[in-house]
Protein backbone atom coordinates (compact mmCIF):
# COMPACT_ATOMS: atom_id res chain seq x y z
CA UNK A 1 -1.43 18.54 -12.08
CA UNK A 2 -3.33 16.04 -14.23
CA UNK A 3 -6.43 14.83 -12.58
CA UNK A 4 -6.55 11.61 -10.47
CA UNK A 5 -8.00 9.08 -12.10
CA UNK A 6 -10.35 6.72 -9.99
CA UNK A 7 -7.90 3.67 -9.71
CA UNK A 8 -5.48 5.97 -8.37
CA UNK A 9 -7.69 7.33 -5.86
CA UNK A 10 -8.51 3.53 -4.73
CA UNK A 11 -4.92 2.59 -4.85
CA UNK A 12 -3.91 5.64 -2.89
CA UNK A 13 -6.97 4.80 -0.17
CA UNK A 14 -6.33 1.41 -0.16
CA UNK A 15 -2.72 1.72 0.75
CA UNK A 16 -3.53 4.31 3.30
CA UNK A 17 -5.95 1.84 5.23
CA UNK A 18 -3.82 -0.78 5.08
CA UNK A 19 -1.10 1.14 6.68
CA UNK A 20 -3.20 2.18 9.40
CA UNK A 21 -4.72 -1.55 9.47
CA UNK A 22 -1.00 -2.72 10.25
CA UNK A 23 -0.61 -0.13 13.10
CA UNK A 24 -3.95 -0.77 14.66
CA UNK A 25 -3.13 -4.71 14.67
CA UNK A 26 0.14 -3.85 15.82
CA UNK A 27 -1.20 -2.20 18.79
CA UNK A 28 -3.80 -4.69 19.42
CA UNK A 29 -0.89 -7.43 19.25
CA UNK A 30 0.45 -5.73 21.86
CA UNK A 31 -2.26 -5.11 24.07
CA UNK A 32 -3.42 -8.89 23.76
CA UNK A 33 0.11 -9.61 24.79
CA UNK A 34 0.73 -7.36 27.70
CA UNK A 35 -2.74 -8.38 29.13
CA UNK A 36 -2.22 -11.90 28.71
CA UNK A 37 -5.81 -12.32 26.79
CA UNK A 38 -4.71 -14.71 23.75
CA UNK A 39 -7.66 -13.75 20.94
CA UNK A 40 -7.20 -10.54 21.40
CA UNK A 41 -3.38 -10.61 21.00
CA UNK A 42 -4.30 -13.24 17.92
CA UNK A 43 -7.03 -11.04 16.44
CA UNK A 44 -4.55 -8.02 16.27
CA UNK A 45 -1.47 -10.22 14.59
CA UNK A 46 -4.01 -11.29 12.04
CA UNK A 47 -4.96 -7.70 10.88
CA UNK A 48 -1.34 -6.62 11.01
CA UNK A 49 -0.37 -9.14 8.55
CA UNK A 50 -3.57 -8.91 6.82
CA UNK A 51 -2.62 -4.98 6.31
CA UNK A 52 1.11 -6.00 5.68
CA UNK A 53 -0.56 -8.13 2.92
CA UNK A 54 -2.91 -5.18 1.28
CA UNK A 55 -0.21 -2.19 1.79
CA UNK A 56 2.50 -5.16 -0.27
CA UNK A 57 0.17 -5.61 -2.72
CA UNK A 58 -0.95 -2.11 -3.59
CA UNK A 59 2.55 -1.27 -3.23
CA UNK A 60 3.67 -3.53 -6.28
CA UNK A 61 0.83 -2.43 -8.43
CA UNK A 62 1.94 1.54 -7.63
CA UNK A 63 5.58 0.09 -8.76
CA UNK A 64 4.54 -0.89 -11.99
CA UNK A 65 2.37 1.91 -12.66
CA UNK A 66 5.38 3.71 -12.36
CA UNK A 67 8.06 1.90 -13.65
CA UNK A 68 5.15 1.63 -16.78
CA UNK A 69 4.86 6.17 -16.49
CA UNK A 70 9.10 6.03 -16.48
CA UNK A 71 9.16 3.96 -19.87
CA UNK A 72 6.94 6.15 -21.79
CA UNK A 73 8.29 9.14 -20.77
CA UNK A 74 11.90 8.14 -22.18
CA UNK A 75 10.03 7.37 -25.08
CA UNK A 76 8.64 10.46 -25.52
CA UNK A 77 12.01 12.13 -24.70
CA UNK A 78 13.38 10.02 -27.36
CA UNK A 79 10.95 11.08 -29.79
CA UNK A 80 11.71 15.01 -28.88
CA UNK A 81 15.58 14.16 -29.75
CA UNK A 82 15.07 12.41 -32.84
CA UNK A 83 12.77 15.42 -34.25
């Protein structure tokens, strides 16, 4: 296994906390609701979308990464073929 490089390691942290971000906001949502206190139901909708909003993002950037990892491997396949 090739060794992480340090965007990887952010991306891979990044989408980790926002996951749990969206969880924790859920939960909070919840709790705000159930209790009938309205900033604290607020306050955990707004870091539930603001973690919906990090996890989207670093999901699109691992998509490309990938889709960029798929390319050049065909090419290198390619390459093997033609030689």
């Amino acid at each position: 296994m090739a060794n992480p490089t340090p965007e990887s390691i952010v991306e891979v942290v990044g989408a980790s906390v926002a996951n749990k971000g969206m969880l924790v906001g859920g939960a909070a949502g919840m709790v705000g609701f159930f209790s009938q206190v309205n900033w604290i139901g607020v306050a955990g909708v707004a870091v539930a979308v603001l973690g919906l909003m990090i996890n989207f993002y670093f999901q699109v950037r691992k998509d490309r990464r990938e889709h960029a990892e798929s390319i050049e491997r065909i090419k290198a396949l390619r390459e093997q073929c033609r030689s």
